[in-house]
C-alpha atoms as a PDB file:
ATOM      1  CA  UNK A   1       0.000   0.000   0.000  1.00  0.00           C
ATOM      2  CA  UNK A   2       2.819   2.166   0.575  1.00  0.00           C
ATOM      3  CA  UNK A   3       4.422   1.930  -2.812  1.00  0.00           C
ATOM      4  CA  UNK A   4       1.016   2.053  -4.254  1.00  0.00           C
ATOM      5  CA  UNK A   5       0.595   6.027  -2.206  1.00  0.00           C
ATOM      6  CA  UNK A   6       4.082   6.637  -3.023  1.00  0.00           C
ATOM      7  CA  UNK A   7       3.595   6.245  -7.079  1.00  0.00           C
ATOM      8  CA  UNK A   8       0.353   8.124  -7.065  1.00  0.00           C
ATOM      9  CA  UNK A   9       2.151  10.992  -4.834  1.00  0.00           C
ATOM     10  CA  UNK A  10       4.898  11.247  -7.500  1.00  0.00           C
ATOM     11  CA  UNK A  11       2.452  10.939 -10.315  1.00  0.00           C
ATOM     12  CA  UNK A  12       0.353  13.444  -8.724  1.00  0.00           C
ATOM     13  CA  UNK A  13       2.966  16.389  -8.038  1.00  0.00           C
ATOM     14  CA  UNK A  14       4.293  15.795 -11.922  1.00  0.00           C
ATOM     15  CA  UNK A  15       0.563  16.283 -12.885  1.00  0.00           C
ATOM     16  CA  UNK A  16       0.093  19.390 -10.689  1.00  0.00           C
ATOM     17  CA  UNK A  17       2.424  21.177 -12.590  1.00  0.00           C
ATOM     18  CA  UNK A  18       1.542  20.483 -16.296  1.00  0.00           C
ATOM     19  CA  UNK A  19      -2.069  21.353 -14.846  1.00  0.00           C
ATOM     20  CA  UNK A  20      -1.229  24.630 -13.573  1.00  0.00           C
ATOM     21  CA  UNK A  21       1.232  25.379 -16.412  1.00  0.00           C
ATOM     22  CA  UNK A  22      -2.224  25.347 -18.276  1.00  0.00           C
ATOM     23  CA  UNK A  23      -3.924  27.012 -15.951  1.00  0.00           C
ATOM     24  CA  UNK A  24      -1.467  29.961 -16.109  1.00  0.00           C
ATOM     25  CA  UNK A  25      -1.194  29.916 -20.042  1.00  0.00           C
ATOM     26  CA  UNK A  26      -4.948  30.138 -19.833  1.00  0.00           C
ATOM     27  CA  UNK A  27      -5.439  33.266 -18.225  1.00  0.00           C
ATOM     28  CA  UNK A  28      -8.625  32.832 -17.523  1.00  0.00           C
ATOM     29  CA  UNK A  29     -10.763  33.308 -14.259  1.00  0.00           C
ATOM     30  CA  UNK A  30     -11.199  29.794 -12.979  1.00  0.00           C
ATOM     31  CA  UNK A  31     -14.622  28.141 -14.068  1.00  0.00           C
ATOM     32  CA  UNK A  32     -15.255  27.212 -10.260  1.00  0.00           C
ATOM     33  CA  UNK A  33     -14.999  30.977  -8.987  1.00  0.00           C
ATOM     34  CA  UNK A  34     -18.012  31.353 -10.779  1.00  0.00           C
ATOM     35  CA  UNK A  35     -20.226  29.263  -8.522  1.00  0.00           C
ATOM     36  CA  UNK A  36     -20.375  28.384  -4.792  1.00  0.00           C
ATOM     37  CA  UNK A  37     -22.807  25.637  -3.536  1.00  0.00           C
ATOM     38  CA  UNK A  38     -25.097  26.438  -0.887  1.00  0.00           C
ATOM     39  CA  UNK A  39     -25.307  22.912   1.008  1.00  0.00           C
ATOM     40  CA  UNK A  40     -24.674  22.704   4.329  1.00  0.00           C
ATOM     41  CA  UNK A  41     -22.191  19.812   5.152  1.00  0.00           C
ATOM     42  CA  UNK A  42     -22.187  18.392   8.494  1.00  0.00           C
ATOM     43  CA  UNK A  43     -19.387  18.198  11.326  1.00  0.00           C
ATOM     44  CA  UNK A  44     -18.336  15.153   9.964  1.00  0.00           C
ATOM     45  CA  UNK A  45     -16.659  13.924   6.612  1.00  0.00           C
ATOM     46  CA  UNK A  46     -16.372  10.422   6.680  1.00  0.00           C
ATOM     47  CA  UNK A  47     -19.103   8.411   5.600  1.00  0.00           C
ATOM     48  CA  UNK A  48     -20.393   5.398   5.400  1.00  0.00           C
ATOM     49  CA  UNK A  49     -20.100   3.855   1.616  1.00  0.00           C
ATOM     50  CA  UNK A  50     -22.403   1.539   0.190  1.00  0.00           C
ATOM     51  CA  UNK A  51     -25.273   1.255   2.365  1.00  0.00           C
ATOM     52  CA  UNK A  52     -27.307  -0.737   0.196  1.00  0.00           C
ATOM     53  CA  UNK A  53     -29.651  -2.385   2.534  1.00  0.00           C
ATOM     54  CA  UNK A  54     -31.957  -1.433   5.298  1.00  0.00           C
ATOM     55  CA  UNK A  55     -30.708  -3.334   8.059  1.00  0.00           C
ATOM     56  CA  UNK A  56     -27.239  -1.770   7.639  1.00  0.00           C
ATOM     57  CA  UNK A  57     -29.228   1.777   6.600  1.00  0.00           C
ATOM     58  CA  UNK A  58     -30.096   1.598  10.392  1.00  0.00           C
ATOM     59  CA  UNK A  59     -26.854   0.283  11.674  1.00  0.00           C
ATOM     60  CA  UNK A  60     -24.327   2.783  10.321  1.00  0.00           C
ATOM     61  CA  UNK A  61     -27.174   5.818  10.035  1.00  0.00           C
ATOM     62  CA  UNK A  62     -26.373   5.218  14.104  1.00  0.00           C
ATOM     63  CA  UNK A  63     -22.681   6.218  14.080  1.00  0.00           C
ATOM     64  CA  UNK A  64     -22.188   8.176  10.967  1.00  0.00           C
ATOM     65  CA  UNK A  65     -23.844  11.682  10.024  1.00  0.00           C
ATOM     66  CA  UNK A  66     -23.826  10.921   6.464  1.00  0.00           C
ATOM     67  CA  UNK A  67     -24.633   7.619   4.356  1.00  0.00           C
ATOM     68  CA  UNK A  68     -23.992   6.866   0.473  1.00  0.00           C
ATOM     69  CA  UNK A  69     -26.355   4.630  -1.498  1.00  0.00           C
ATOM     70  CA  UNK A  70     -26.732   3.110  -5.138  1.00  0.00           C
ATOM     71  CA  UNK A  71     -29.641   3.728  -6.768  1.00  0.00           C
ATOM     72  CA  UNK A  72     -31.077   2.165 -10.053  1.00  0.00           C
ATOM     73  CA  UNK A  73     -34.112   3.520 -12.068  1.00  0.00           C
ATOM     74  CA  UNK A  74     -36.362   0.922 -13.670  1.00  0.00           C
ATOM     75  CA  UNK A  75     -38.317   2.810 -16.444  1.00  0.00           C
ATOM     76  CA  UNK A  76     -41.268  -0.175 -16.375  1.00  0.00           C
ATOM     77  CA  UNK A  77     -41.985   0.115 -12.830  1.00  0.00           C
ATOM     78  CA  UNK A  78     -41.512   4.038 -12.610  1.00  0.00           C
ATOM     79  CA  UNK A  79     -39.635   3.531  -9.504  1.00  0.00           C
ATOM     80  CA  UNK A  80     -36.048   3.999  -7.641  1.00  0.00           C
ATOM     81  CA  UNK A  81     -34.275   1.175  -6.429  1.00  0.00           C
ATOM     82  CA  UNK A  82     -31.384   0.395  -4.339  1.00  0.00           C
ATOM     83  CA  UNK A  83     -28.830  -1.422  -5.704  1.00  0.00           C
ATOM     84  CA  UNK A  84     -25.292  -1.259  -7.252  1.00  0.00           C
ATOM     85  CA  UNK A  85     -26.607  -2.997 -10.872  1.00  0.00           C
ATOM     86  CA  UNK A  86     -29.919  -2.903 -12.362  1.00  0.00           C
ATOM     87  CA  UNK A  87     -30.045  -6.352 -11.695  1.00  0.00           C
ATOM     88  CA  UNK A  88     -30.459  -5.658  -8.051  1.00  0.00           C
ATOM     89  CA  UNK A  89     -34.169  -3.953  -8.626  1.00  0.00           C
ATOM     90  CA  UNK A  90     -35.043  -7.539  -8.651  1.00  0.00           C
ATOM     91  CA  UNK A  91     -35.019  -6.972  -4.679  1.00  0.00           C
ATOM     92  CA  UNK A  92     -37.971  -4.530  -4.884  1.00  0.00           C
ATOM     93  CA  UNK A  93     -36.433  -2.134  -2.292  1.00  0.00           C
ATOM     94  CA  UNK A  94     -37.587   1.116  -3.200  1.00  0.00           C
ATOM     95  CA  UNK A  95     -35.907   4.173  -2.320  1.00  0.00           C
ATOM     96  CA  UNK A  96     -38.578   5.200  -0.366  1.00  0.00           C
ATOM     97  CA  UNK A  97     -38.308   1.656   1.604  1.00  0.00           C
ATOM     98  CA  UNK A  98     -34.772   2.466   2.146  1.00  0.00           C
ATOM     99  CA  UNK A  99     -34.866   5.947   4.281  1.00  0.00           C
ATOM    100  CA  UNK A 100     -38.206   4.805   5.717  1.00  0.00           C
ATOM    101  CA  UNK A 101     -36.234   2.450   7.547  1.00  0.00           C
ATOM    102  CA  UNK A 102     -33.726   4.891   9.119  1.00  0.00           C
ATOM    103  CA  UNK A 103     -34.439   6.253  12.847  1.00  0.00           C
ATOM    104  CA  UNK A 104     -34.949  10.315  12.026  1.00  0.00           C
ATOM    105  CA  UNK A 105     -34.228  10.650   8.335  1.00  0.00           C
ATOM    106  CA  UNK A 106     -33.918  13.988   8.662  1.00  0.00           C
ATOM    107  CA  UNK A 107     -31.306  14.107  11.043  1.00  0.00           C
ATOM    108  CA  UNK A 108     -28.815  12.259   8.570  1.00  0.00           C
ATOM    109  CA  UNK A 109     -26.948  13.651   5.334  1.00  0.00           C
ATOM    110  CA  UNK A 110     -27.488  11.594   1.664  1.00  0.00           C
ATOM    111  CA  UNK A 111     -25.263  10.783  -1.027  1.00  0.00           C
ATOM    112  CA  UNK A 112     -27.266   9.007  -4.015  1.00  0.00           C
ATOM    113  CA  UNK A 113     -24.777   7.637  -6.618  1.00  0.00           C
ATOM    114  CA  UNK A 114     -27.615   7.487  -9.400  1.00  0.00           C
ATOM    115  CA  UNK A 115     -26.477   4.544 -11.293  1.00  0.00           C
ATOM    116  CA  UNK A 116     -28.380   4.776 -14.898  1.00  0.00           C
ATOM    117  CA  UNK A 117     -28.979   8.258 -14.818  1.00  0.00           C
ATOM    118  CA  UNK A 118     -29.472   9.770 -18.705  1.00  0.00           C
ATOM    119  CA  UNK A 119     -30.641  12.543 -20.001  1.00  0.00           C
ATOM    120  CA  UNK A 120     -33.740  10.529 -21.037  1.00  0.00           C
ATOM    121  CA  UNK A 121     -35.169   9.233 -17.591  1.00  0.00           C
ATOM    122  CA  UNK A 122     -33.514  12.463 -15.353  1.00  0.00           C
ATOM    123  CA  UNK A 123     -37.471  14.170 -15.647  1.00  0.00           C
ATOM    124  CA  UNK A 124     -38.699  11.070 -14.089  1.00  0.00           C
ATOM    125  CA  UNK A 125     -35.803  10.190 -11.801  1.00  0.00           C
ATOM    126  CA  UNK A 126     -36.146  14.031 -10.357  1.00  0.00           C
ATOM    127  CA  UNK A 127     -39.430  13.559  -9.697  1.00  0.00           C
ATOM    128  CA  UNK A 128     -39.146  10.250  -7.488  1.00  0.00           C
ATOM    129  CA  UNK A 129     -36.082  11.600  -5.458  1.00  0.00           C
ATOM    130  CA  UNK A 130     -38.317  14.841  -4.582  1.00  0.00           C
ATOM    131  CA  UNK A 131     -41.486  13.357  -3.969  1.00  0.00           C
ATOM    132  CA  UNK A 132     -39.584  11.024  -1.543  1.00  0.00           C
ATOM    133  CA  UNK A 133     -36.861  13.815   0.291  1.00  0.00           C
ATOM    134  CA  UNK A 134     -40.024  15.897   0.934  1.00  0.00           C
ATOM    135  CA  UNK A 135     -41.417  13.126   2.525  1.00  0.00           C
ATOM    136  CA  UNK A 136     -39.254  12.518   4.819  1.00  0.00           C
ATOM    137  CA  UNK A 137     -37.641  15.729   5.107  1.00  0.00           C
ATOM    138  CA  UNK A 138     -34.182  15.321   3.480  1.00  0.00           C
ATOM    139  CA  UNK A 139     -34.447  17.349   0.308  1.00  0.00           C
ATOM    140  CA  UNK A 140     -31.489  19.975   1.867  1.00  0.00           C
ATOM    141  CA  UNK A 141     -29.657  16.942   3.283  1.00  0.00           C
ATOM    142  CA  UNK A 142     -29.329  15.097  -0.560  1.00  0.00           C
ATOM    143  CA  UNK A 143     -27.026  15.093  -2.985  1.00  0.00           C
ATOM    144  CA  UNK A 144     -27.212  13.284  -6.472  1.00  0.00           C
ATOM    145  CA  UNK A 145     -23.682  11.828  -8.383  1.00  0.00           C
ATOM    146  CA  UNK A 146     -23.818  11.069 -11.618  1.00  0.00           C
ATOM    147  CA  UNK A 147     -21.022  11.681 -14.583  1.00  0.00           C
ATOM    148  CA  UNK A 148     -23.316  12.824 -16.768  1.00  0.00           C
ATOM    149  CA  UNK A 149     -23.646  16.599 -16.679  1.00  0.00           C
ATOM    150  CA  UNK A 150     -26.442  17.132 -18.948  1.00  0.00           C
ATOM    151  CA  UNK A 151     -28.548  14.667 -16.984  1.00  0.00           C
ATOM    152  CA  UNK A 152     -27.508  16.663 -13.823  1.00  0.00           C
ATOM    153  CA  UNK A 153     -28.195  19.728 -14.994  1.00  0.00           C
ATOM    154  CA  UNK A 154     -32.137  18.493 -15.361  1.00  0.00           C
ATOM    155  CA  UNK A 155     -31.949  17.487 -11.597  1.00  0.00           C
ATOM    156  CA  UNK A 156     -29.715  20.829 -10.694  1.00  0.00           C
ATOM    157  CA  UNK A 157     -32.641  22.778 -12.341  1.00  0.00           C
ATOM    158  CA  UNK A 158     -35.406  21.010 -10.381  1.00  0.00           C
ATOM    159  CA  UNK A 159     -34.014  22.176  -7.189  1.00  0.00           C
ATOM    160  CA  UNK A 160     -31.604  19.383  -6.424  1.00  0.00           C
ATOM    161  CA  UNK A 161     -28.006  19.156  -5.182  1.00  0.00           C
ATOM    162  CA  UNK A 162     -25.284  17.503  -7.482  1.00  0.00           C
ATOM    163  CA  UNK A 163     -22.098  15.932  -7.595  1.00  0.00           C
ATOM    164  CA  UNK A 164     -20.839  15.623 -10.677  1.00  0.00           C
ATOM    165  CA  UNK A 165     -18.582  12.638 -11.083  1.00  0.00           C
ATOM    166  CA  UNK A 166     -15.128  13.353 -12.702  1.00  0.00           C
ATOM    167  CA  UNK A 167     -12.644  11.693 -14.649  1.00  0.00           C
ATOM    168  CA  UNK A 168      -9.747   9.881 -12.635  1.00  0.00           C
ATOM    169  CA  UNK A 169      -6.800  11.050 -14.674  1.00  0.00           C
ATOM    170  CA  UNK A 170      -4.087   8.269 -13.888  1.00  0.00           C
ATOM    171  CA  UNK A 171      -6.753   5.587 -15.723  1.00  0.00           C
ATOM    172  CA  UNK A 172      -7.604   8.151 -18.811  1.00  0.00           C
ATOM    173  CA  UNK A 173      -6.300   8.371 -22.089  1.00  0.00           C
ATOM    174  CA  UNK A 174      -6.010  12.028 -21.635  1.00  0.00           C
ATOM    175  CA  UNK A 175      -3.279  14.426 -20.924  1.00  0.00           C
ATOM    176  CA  UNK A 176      -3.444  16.505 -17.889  1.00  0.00           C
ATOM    177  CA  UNK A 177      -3.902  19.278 -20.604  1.00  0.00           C
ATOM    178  CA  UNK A 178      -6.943  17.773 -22.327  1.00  0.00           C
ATOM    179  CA  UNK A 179      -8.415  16.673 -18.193  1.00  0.00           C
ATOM    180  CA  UNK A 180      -8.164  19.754 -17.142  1.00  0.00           C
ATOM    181  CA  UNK A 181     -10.154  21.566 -19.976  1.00  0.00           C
ATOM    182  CA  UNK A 182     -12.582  18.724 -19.895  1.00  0.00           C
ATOM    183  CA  UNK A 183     -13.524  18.814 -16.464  1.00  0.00           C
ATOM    184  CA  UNK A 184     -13.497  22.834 -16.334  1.00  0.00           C
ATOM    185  CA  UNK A 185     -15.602  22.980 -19.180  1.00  0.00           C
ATOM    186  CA  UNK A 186     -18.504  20.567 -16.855  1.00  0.00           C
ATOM    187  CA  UNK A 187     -17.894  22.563 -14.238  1.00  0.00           C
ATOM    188  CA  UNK A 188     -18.821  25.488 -16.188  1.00  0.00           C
ATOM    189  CA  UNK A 189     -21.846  24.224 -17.632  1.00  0.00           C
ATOM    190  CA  UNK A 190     -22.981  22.465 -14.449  1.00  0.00           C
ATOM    191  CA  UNK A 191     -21.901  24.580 -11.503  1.00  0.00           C
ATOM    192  CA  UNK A 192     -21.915  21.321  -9.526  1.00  0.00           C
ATOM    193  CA  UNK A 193     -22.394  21.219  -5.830  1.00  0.00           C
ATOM    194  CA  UNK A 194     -19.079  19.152  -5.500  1.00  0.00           C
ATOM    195  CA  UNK A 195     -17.116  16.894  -7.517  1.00  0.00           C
ATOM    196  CA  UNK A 196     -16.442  13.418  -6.872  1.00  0.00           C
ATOM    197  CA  UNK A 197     -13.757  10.701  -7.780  1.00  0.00           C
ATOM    198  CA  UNK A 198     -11.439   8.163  -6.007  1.00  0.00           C
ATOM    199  CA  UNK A 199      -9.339   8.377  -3.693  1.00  0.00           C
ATOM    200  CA  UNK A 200      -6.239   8.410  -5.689  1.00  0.00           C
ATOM    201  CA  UNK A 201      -7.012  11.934  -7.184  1.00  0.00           C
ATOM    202  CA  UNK A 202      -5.572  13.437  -3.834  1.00  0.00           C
ATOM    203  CA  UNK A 203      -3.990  15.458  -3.496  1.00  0.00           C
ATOM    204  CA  UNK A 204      -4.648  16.325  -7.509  1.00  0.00           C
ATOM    205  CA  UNK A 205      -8.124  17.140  -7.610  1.00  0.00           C
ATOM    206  CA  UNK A 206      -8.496  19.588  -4.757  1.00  0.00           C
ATOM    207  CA  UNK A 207      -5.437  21.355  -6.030  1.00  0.00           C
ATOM    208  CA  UNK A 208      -6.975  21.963  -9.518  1.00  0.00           C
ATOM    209  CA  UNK A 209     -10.199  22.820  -7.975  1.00  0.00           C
ATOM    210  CA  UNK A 210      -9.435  24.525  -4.608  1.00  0.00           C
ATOM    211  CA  UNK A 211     -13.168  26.620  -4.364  1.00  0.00           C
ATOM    212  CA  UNK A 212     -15.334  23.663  -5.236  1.00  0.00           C
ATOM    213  CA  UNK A 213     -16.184  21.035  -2.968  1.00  0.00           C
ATOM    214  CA  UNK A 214     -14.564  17.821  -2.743  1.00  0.00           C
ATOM    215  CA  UNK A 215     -15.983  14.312  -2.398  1.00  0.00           C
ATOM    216  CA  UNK A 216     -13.981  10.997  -2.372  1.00  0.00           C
ATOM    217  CA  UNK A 217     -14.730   7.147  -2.478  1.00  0.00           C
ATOM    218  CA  UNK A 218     -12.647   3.983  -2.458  1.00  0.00           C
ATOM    219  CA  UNK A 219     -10.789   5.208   0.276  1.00  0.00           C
ATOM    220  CA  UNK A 220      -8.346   2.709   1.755  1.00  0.00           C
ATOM    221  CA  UNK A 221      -9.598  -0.034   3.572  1.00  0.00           C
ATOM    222  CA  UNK A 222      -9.823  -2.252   5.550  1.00  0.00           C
ATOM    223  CA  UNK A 223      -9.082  -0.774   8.781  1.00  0.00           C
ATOM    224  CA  UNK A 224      -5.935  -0.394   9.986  1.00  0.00           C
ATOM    225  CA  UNK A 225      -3.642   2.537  11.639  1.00  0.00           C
ATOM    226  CA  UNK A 226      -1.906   2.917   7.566  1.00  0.00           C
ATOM    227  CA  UNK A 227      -5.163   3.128   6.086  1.00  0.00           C
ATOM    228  CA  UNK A 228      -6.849   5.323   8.697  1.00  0.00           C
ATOM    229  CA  UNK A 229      -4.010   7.520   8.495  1.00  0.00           C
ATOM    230  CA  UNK A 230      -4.312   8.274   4.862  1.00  0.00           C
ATOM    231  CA  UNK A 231      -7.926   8.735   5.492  1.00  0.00           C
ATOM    232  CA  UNK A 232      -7.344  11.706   8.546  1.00  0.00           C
ATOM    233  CA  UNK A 233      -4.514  13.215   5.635  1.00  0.00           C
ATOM    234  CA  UNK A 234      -7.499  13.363   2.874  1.00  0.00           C
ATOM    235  CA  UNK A 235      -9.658  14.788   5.319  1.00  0.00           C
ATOM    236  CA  UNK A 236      -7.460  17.824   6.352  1.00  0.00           C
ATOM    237  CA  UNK A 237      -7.784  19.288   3.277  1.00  0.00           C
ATOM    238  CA  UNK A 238     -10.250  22.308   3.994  1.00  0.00           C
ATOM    239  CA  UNK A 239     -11.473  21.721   0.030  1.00  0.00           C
ATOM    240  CA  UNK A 240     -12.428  17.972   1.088  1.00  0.00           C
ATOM    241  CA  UNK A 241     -15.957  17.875   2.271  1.00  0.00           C
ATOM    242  CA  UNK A 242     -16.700  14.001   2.431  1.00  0.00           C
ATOM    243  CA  UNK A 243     -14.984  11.063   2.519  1.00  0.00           C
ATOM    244  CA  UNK A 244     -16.891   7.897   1.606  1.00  0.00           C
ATOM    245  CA  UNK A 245     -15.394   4.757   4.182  1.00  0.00           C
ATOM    246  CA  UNK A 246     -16.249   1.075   4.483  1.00  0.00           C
ATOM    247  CA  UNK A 247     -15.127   0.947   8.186  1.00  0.00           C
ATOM    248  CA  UNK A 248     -17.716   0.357  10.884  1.00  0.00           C
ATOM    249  CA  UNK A 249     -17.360   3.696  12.490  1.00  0.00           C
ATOM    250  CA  UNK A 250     -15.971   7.157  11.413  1.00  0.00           C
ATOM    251  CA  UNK A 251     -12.142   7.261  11.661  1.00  0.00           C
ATOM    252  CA  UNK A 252     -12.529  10.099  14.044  1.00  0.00           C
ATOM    253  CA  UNK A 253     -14.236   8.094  16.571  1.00  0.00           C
ATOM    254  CA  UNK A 254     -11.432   6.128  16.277  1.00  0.00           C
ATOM    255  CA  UNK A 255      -8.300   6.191  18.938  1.00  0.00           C
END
């Protein structure tokens, strides 16, 4: 795992530099100035990824303030359902189901990672998670990630928060060049809520996007004092404003 941190670090501070050579040949006023998010994050910025069932829903809605779920949208049925592949709707757990089953909804934060979201069934898709946040009073507590920005931008419109979903440059076929002007030009268009990606685009992402908010996901795991380590480290940057874990409990409950 070391090695592993240790090539990303060097790839990472290599990459910063072409990216802000670019930046500076640019000169242009960053696409993220023009923006700034309104939601209100709570105290804590681990959370618990994956919570695709309601038994665990209730178990880790108890010790974290904010929970990530996969969501599927099954265009016969009209409906949301939890699960990583559309496969999973077989289960019939609704999205309502699902935050029906937490103790005090309302008192807990929500990251949907909308799986099949398109620009085709985004109306429809808007409509569920709304009906059902209202319910349950969660609609200011919600955010919606998806790589597709036009899709987003239907959700953004209809009152929703977003996270748009970027590009993890060390597995594209892009230069840092061509990443950077790609994921400026969705920012600009989208004025996301936050950007998401994994892990290994610290500390690269925050750096190329210091005013925007900063999500990350397949953190290191499983728990140990390496891996909860890297996990404080990520979280210390001010720009980082959630950090999705698989351990049992928040690392800062941990000693």
């Amino acid at each position: 795992m070391r090695n592993k941190i240790g090539i990303y670090v060097l790839t990472g501070v290599l990459c910063i530099g072409l990216l802000y050579t670019c930046q500076y040949q640019a000169g242009k006023k960053s696409s993220e100035d023009e923006y700034v998010s309104s939601f209100n994050y709570p105290e804590g910025k681990t959370w618990a990824h994956g919570v695709n069932d309601t038994l665990t829903a209730q178990q880790k809605s108890a010790r974290f303030d904010g929970i990530e779920v996969d969501l599927n949208f099954s265009s016969y049925q009209n409906q949301l359902f939890v699960g990583h592949e559309l496969s999973d709707t077989v289960n019939l757990l609704s999205f309502d189901m699902w935050v029906k089953a937490i103790p005090c909804p309302q008192e807990h934060w929500y990251w949907i990672d909308m799986k099949n979201l398109n620009e085709r069934n985004a109306g429809s898709i808007a409509d569920i998670i709304l009906q059902v946040s209202e319910k349950y009073g969660i609609k200011h507590r919600l955010m919606v990630e998806n790589k597709n920005e036009k899709a987003l931008k239907i959700l953004k419109d209809r009152g929703l928060y977003v996270i748009l979903w970027v590009d993890n440059i060390y597995y594209s076929q892009r230069s840092p060049k061509a990443w950077l002007k790609l994921t400026r030009a969705q920012v600009k268009y989208l004025h996301p809520d936050a950007l998401s990606c994994e892990y290994t685009m610290f500390p690269l992402l925050p750096q190329s996007f210091p005013k925007l908010n900063i999500h990350f996901w397949h953190t290191p795991n499983p728990y140990n004092a390496e891996n909860v380590a890297a996990t404080k480290n990520i979280c210390s940057d001010t720009s980082v404003k959630v950090v999705l874990v698989d351990y049992d409990f928040p690392v800062e409950n941990y000693k």
